[in-house]
N, C-alpha and C. Protein backbone atom coordinates (compact mmCIF):
# COMPACT_ATOMS: atom_id res chain seq x y z
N UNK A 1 53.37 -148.58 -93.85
CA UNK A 1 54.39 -148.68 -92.81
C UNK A 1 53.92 -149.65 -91.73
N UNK A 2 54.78 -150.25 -91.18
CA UNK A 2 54.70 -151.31 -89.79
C UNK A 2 54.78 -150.49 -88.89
N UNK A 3 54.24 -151.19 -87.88
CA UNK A 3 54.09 -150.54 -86.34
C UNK A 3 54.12 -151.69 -85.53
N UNK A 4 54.45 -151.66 -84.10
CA UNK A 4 54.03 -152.23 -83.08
C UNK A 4 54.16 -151.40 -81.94
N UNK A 5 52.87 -151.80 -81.18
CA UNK A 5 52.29 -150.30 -80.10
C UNK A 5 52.23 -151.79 -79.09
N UNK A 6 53.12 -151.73 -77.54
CA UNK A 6 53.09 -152.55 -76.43
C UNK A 6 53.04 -151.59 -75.48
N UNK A 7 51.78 -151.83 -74.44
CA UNK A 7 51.90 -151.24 -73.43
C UNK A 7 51.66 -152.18 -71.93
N UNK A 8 52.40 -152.42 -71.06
CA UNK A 8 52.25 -153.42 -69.88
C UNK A 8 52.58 -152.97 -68.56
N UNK A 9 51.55 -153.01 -67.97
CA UNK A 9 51.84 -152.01 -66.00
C UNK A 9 51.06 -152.94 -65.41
N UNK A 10 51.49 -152.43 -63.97
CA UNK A 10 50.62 -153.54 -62.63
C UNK A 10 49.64 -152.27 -62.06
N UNK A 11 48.21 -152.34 -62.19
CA UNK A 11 47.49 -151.56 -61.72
C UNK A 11 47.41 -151.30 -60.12
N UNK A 12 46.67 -150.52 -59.19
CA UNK A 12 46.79 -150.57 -58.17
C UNK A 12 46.28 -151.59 -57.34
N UNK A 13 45.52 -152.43 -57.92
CA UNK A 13 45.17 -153.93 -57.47
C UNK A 13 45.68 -155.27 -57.64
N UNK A 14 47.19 -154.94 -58.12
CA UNK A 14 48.09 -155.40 -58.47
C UNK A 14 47.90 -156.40 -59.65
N UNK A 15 47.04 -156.21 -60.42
CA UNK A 15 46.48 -156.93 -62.54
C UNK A 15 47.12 -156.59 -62.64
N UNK A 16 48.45 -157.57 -63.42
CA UNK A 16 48.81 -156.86 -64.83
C UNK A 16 47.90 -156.50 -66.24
N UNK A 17 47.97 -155.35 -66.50
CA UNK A 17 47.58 -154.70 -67.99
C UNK A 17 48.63 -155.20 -68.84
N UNK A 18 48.09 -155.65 -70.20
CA UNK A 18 48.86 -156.05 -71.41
C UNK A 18 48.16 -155.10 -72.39
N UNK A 19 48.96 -154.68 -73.18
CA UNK A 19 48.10 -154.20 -74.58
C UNK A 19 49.07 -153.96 -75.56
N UNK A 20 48.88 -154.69 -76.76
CA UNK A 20 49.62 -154.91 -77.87
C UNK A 20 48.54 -154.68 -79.24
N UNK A 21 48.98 -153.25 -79.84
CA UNK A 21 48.74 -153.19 -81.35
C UNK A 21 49.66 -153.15 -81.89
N UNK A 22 49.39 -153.96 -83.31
CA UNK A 22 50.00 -153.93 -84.74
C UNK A 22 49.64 -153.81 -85.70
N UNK A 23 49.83 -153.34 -86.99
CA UNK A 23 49.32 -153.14 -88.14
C UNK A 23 49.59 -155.38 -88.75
N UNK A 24 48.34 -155.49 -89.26
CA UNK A 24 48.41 -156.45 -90.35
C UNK A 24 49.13 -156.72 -91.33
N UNK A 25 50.76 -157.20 -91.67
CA UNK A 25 51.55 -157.40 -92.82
C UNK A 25 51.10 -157.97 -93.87
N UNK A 26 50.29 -159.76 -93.61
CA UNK A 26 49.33 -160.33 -94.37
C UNK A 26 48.46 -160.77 -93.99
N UNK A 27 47.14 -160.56 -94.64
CA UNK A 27 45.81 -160.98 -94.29
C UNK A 27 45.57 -162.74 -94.32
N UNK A 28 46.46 -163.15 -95.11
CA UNK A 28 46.50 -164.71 -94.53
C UNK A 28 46.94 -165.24 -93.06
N UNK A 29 45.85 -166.54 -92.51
CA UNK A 29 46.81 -167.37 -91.53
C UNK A 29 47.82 -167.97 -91.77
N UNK A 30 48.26 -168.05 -90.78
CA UNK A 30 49.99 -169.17 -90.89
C UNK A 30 49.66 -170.43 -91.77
N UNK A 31 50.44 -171.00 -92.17
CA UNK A 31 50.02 -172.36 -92.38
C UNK A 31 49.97 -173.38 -91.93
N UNK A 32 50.11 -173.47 -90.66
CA UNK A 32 49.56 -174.33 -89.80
C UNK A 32 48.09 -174.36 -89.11
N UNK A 33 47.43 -173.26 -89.88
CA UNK A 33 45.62 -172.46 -89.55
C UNK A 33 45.85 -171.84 -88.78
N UNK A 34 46.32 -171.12 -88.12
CA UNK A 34 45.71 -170.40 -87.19
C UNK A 34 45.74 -170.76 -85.63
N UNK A 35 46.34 -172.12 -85.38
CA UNK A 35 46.04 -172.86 -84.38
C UNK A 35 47.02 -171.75 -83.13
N UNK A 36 47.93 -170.79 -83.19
CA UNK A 36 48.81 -170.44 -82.23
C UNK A 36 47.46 -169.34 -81.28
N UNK A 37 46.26 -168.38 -81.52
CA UNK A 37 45.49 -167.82 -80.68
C UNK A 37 45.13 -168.94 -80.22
N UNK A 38 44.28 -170.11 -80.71
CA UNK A 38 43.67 -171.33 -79.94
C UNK A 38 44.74 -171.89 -78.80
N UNK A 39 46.05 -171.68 -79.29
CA UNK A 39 47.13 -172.41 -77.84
C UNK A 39 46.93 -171.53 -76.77
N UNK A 40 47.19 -170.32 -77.05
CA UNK A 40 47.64 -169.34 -76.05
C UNK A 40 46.50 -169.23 -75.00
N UNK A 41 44.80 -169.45 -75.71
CA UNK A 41 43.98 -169.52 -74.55
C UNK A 41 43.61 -170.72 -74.44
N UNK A 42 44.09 -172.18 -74.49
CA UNK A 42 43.85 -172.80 -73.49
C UNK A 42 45.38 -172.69 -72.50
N UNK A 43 46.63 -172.17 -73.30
CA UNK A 43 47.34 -172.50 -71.58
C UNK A 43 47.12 -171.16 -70.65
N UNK A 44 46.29 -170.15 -71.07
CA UNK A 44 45.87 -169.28 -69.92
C UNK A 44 45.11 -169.99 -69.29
N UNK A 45 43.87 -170.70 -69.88
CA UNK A 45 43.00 -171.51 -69.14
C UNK A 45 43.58 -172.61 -67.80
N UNK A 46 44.44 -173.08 -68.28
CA UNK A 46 45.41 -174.02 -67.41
C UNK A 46 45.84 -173.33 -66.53
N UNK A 47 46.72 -171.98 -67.13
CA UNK A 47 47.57 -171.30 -65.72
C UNK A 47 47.05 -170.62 -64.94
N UNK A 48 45.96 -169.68 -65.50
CA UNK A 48 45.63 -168.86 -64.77
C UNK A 48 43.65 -169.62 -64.52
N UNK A 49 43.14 -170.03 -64.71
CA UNK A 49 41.66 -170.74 -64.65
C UNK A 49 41.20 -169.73 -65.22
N UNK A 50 40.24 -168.98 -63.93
CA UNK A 50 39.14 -167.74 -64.34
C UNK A 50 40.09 -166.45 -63.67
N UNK A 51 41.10 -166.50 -63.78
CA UNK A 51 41.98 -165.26 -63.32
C UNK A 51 42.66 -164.31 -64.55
N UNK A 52 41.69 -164.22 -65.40
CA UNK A 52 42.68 -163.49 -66.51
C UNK A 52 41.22 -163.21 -67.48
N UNK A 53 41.85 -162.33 -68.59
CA UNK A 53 40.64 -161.73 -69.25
C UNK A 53 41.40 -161.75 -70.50
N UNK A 54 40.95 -162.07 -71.88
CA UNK A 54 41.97 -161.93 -73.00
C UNK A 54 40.74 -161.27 -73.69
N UNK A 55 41.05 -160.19 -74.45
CA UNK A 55 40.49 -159.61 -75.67
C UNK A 55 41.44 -159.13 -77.17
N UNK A 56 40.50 -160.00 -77.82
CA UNK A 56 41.66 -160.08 -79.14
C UNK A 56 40.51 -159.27 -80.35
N UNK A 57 41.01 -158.41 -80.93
CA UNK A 57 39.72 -157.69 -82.04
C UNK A 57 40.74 -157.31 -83.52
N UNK A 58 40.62 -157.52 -84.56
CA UNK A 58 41.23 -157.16 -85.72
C UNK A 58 39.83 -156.65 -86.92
N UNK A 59 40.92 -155.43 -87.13
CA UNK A 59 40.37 -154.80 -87.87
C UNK A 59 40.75 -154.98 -89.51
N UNK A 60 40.46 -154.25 -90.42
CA UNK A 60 41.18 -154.41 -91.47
C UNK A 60 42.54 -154.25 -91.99
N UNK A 61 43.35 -153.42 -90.85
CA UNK A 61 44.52 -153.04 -90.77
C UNK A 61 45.17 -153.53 -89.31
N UNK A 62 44.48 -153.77 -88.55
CA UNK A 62 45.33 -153.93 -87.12
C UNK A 62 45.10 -154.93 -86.32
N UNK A 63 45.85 -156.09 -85.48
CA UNK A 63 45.00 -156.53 -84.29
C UNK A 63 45.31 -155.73 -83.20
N UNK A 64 44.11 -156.12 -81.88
CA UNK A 64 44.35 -155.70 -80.65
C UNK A 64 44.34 -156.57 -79.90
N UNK A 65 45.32 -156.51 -79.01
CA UNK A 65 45.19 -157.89 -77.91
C UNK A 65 45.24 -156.74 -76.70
N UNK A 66 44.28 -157.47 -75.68
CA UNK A 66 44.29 -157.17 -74.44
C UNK A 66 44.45 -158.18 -73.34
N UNK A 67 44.98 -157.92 -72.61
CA UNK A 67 45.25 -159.56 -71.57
C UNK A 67 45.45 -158.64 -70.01
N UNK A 68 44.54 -159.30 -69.40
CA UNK A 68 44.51 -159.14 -67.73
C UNK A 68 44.85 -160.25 -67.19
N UNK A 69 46.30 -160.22 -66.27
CA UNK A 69 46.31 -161.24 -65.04
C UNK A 69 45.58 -160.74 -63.73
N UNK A 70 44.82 -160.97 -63.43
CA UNK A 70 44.45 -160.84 -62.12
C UNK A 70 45.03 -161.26 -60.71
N UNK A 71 45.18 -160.30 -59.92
CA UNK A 71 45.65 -160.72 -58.65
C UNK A 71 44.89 -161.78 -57.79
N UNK A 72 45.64 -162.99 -56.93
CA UNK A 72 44.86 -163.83 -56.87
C UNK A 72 44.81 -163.88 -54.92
N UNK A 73 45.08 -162.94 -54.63
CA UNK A 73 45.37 -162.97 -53.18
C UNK A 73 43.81 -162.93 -52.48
């Protein structure tokens, strides 16, 4: 069975929390390689510099993404 598990709030220091699991459909990359995780952190790099935190982990069945915006005040 498929799943997708999204969870996203503004902590009391005003970060947004991201967290997105899914089960793995196919164990292949796209066919373009793989290149769409490599986009996504350089335009965090661009938008946000050192204001954000990404953690990405896959298992044999699932990825996990984690993503912090940090408040920049």
């Amino acid at each position: 069975a498929e799943w997708l598990w999204i969870d996203m709030n503004v902590d009391e220091a005003g970060r947004l929390l991201f967290s997105c699991i899914n089960t793995k459909v196919d164990k292949r990359k796209d066919v373009t390689g793989g290149i769409g995780i490599e986009n996504v952190k350089k335009r965090l790099e661009l938008l946000f510099n050192k204001h954000y935190s990404l953690d990405i982990n896959e298992t044999h069945d699932q990825f996990k993404v984690k993503l912090e915006l940090k408040n920049e005040k």
